[in-house]
N, C-alpha and C. Protein backbone atom coordinates (compact mmCIF):
# COMPACT_ATOMS: atom_id res chain seq x y z
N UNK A 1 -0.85 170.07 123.79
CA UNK A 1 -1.79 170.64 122.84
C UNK A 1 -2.75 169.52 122.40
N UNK A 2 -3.95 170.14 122.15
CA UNK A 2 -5.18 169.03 122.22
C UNK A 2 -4.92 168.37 120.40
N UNK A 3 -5.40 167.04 120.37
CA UNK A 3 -5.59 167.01 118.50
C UNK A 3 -6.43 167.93 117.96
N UNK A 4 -7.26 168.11 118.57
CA UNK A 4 -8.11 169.32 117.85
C UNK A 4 -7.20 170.75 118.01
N UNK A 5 -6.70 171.30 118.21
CA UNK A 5 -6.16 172.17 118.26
C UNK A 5 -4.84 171.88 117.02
N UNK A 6 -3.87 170.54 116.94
CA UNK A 6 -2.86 170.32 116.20
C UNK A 6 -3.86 170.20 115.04
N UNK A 7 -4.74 169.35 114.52
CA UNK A 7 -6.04 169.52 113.23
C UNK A 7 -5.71 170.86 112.80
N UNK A 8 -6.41 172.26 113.64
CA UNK A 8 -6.80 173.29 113.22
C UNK A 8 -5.69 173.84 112.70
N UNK A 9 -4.27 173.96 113.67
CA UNK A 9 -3.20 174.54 112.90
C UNK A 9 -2.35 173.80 111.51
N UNK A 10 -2.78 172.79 111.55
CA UNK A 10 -2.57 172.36 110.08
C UNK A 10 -2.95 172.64 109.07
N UNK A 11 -4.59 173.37 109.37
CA UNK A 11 -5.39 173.69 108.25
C UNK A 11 -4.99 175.15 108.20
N UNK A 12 -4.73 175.94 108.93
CA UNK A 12 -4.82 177.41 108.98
C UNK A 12 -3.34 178.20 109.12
N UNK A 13 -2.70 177.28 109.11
CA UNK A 13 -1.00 177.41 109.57
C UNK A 13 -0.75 178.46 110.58
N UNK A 14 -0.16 179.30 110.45
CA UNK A 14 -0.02 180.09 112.04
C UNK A 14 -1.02 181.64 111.70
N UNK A 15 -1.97 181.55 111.09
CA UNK A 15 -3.12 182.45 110.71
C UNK A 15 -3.33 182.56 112.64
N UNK A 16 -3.63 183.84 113.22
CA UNK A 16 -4.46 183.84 114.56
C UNK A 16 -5.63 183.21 114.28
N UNK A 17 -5.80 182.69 115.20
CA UNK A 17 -6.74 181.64 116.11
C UNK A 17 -7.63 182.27 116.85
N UNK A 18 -8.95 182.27 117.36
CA UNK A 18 -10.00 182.34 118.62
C UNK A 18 -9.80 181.07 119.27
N UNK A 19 -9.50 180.75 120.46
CA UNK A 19 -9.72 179.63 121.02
C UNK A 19 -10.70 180.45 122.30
N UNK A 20 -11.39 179.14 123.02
CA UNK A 20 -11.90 179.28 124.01
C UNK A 20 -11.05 178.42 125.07
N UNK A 21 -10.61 178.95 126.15
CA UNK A 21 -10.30 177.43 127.18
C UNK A 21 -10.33 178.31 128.44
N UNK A 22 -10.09 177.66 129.48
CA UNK A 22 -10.21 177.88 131.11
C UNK A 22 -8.74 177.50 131.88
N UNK A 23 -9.05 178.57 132.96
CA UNK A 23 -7.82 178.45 133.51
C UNK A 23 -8.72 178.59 135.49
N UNK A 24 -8.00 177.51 135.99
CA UNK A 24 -8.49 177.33 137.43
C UNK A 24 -7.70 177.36 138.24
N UNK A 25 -7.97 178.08 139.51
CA UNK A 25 -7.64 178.22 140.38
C UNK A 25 -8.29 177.65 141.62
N UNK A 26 -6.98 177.10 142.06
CA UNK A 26 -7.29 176.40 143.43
C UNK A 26 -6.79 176.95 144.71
N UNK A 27 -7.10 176.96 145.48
CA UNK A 27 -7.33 177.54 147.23
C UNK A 27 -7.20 176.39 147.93
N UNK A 28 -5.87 176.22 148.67
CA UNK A 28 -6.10 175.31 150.08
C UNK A 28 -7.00 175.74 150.90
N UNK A 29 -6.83 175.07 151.95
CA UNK A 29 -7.34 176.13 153.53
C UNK A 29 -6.88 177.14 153.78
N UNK A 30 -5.46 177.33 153.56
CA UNK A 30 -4.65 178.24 154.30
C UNK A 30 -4.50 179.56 153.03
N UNK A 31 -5.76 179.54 152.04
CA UNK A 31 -5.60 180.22 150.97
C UNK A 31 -4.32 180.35 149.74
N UNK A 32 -3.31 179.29 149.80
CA UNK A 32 -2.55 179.63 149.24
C UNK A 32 -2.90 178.75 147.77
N UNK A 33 -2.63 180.05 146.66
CA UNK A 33 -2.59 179.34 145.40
C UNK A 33 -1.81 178.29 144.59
N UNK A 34 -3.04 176.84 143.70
CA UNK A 34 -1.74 175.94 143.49
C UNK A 34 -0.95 176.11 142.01
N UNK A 35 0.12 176.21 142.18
CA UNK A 35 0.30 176.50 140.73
C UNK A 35 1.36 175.28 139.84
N UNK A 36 1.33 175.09 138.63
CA UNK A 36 2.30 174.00 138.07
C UNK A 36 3.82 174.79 137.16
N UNK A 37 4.50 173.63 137.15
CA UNK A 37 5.77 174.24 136.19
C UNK A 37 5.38 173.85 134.80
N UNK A 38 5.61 174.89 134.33
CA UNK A 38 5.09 174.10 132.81
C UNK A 38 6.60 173.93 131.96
N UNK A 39 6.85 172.79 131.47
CA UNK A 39 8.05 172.53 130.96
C UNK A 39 8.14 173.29 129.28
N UNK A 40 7.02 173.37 129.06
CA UNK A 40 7.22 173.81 127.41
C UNK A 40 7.59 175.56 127.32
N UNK A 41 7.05 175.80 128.21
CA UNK A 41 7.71 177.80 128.49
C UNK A 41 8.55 177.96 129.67
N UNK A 42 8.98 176.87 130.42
CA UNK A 42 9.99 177.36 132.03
C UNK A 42 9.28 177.78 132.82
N UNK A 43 8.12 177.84 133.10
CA UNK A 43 7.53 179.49 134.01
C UNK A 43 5.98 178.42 134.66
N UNK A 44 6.39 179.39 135.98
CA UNK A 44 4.94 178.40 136.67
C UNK A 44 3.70 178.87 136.55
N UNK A 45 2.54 178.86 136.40
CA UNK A 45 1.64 179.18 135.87
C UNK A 45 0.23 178.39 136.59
N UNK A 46 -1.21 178.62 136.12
CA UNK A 46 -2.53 178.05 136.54
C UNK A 46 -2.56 177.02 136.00
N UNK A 47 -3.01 176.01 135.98
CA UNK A 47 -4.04 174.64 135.71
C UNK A 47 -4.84 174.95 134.24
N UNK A 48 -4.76 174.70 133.17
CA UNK A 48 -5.85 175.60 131.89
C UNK A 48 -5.74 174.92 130.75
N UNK A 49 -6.36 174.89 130.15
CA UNK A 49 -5.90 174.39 128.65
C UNK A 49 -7.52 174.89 127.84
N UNK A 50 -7.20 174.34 126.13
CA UNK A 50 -8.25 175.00 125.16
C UNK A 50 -9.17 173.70 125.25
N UNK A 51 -10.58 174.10 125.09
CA UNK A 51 -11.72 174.04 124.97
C UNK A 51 -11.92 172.81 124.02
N UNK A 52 -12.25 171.52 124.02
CA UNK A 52 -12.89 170.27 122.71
C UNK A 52 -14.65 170.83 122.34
N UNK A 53 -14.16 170.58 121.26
CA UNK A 53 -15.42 170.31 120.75
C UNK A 53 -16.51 169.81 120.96
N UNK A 54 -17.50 170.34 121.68
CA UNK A 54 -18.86 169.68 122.32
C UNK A 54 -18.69 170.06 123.95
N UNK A 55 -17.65 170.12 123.98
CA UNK A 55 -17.46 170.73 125.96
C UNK A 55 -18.10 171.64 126.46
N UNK A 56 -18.40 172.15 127.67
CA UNK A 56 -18.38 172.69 127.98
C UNK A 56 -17.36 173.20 128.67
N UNK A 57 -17.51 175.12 129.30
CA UNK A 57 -16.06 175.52 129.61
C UNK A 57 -16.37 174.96 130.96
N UNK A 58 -17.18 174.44 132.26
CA UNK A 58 -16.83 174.10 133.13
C UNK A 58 -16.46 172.60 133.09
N UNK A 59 -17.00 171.47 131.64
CA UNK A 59 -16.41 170.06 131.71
C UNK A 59 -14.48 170.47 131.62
N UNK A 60 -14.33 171.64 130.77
CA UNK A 60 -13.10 172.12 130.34
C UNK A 60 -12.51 172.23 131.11
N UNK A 61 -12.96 172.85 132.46
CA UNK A 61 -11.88 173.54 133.48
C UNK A 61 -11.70 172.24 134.31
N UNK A 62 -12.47 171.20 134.64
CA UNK A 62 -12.51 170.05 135.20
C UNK A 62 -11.35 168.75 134.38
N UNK A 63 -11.68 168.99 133.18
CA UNK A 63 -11.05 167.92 132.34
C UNK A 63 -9.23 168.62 132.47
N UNK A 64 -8.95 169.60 132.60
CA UNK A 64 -7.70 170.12 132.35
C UNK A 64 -6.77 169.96 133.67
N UNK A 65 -8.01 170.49 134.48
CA UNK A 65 -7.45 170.52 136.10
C UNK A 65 -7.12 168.61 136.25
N UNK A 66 -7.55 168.02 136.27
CA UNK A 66 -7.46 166.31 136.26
C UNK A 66 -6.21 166.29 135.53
N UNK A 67 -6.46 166.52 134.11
CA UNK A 67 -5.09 166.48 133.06
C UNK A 67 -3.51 166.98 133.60
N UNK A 68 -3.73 167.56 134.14
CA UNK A 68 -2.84 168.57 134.69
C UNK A 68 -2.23 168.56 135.82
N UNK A 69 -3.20 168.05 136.97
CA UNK A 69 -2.57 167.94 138.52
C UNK A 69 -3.20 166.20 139.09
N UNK A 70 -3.90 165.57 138.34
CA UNK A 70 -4.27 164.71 139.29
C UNK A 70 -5.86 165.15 139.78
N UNK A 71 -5.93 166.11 140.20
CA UNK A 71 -6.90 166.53 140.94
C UNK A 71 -8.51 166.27 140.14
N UNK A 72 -9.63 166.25 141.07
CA UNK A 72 -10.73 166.39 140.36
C UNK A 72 -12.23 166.81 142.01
C-alpha cells in the first residue's frame, strides 16, 4: 500500500474511498497471461496498484508493473 494511500486512511478511517489505479496485462508470444501471487490475500491475480498523486494512469500502470514484476 502506497504512503499516500496509508495518509488517507488515517485521516478518513475505514469511511469508503474512490481510488483510481490500473491493472495490466501482459501477453507473451504464445498469448499466455502473466500473473503474480499476491501474499497479502493467497490468490494470484494482475500486476495493479492505486494511482500517486500527480501520475498519470499510464505512468501508474508502468510504475506498478516495474514494482511488481521487474518488468518495464
Amino acid at each position: 500500500m502506497s504512503d499516500y494511500v496509508i495518509k488517507l486512511r488515517q485521516l478518513v478511517g475505514t469511511m469508503p474511498v474512490i481510488l483510481v489505479g490500473s491493472t495490466v496485462i501482459v501477453l507473451n508470444q504464445t498469448r499466455k497471461v502473466l500473473l503474480q501471487f499476491r501474499a497479502d490475500i493467497e490468490m494470484w491475480g494482475l500486476p495493479g496498484g492505486a494511482m500517486e498523486p500527480g501520475e498519470t494512469l499510464e505512468e501508474t500502470a508502468k510504475r506498478k508493473l516495474y514494482e511488481e514484476t521487474g518488468l518495464f
